[in-house]
Protein backbone atom coordinates (compact mmCIF):
# COMPACT_ATOMS: atom_id res chain seq x y z
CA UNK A 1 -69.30 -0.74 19.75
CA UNK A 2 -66.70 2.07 20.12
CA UNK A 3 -67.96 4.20 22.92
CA UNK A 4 -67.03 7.97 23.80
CA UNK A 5 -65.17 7.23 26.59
CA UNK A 6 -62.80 4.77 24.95
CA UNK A 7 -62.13 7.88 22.30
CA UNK A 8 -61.21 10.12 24.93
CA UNK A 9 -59.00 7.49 26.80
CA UNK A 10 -57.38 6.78 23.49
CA UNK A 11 -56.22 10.42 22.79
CA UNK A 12 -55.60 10.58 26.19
CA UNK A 13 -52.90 8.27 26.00
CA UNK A 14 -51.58 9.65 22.63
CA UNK A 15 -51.69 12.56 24.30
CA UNK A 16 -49.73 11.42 27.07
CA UNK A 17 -47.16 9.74 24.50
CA UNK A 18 -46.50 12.56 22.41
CA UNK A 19 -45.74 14.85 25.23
CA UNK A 20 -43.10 12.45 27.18
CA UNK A 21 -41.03 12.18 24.06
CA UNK A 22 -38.30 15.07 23.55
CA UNK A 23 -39.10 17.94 21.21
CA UNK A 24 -36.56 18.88 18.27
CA UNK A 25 -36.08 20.31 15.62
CA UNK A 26 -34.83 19.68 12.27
CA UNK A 27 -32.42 21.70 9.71
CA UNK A 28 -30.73 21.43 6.18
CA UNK A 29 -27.91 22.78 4.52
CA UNK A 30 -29.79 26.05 4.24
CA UNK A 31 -29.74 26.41 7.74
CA UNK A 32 -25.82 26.13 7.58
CA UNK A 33 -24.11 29.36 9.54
CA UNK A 34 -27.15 30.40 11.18
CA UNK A 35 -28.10 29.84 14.73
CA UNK A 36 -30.86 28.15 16.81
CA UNK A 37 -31.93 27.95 20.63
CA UNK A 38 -33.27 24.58 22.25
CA UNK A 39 -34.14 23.18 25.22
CA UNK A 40 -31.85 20.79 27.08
CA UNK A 41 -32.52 17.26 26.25
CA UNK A 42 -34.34 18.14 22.77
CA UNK A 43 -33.37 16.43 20.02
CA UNK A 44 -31.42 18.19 16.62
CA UNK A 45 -32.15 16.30 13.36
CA UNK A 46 -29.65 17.27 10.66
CA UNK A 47 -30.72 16.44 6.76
CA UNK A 48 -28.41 17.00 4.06
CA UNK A 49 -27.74 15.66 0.68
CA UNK A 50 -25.08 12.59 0.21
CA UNK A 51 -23.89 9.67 -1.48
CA UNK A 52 -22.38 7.06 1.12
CA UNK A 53 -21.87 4.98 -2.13
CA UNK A 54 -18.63 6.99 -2.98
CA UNK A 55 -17.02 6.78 0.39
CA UNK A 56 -17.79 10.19 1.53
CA UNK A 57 -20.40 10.75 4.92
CA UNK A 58 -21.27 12.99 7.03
CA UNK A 59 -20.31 13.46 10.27
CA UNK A 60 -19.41 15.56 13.24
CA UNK A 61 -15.91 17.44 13.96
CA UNK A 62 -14.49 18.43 17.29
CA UNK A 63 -18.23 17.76 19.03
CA UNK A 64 -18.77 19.18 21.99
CA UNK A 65 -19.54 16.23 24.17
CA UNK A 66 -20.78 17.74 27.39
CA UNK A 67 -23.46 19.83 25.25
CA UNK A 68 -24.26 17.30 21.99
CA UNK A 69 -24.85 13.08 22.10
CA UNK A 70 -25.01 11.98 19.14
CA UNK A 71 -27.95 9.60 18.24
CA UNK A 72 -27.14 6.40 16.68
CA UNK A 73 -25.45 6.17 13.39
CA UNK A 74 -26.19 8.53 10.12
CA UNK A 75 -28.81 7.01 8.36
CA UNK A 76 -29.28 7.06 4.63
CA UNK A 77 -32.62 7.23 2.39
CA UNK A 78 -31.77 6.94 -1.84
CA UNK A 79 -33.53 9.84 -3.85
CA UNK A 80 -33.89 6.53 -5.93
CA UNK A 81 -33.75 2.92 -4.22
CA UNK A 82 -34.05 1.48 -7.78
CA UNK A 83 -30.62 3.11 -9.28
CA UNK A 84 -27.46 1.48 -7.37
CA UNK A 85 -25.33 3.85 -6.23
CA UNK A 86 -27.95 6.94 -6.44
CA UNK A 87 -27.38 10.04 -3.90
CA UNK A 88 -29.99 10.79 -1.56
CA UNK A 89 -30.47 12.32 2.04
CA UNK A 90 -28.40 11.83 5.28
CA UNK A 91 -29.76 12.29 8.76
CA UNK A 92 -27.42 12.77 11.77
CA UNK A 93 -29.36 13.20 15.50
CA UNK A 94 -28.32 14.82 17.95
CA UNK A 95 -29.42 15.20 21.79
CA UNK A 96 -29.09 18.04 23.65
CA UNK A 97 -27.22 17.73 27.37
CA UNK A 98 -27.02 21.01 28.85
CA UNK A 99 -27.66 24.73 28.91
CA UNK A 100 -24.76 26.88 27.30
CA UNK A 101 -24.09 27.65 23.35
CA UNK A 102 -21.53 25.79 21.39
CA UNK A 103 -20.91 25.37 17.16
CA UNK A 104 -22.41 21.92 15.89
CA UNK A 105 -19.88 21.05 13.32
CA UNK A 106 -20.38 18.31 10.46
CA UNK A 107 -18.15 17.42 7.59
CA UNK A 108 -18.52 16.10 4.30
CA UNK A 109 -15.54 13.61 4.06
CA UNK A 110 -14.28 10.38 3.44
CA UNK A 111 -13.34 9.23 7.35
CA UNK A 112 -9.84 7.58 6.11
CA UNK A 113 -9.07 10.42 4.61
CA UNK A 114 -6.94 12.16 7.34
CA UNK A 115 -5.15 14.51 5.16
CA UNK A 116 -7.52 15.86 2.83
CA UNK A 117 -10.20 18.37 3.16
CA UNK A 118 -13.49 18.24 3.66
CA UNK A 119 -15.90 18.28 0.02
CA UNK A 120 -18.35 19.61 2.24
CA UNK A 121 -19.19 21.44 5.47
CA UNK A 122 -22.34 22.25 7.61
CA UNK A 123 -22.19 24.72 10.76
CA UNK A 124 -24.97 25.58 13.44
CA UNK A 125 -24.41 27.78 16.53
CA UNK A 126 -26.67 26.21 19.31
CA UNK A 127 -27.63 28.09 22.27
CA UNK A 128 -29.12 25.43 25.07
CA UNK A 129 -31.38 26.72 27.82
């Protein structure tokens, strides 16, 4: 039987979890121009609208390495898994490093593409306390 006390210890501990993990937020291409504040070490989640299956991603320009890490690799979720080649959302992560306020740029682009410009462009200013 499932007693009180192993309820309690149970959200203690999720409890515990949730609040060792970094906090973050997360923006689209509405939020584009504006400007946020975070806390050093949370995490930036970046959603916007793509189609890897024509050769163009997203990713960052110029970063700012001593303020922004960036998370892993883009990843990709179809508006349709069942149609081949269907657009969908991309998610780029970043981690915060340090106080100060920088521009997060991103571009729409196909990376071999050295010469041409961007089809897209997404741009945050980020202040870091």
């Amino acid at each position: 039987m499932f007693r009180k006390t192993h309820l309690f210890a149970c959200l203690a501990i999720l409890l515990v979890l949730t609040a060792c993990g970094p906090a973050g937020v997360t923006l689209t291409a509405s939020d584009s121009g504006g400007q946020i504040e975070v806390q050093t070490g949370d995490l930036i989640v970046i959603q916007l609208e793509g189609n890897p299956s024509t050769g163009y991603t997203w990713g960052p320009r110029d970063l700012d390495t001593s303020m922004f890490e960036m998370v892993g690799e883009p990843e990709f979720k179809s508006d349709n898994p069942d149609l081949v080649g269907s657009g969908g959302t991309l998610t780029l992560t970043f981690k915060t490093l340090k106080a100060g306020t920088a521009t997060l740029n991103l571009v729409y682009h196909r990376p071999w593409e050295t010469d041409v410009e961007p089809l897209d462009t997404f741009s945050i200013t980020i202040t870091v306390e």
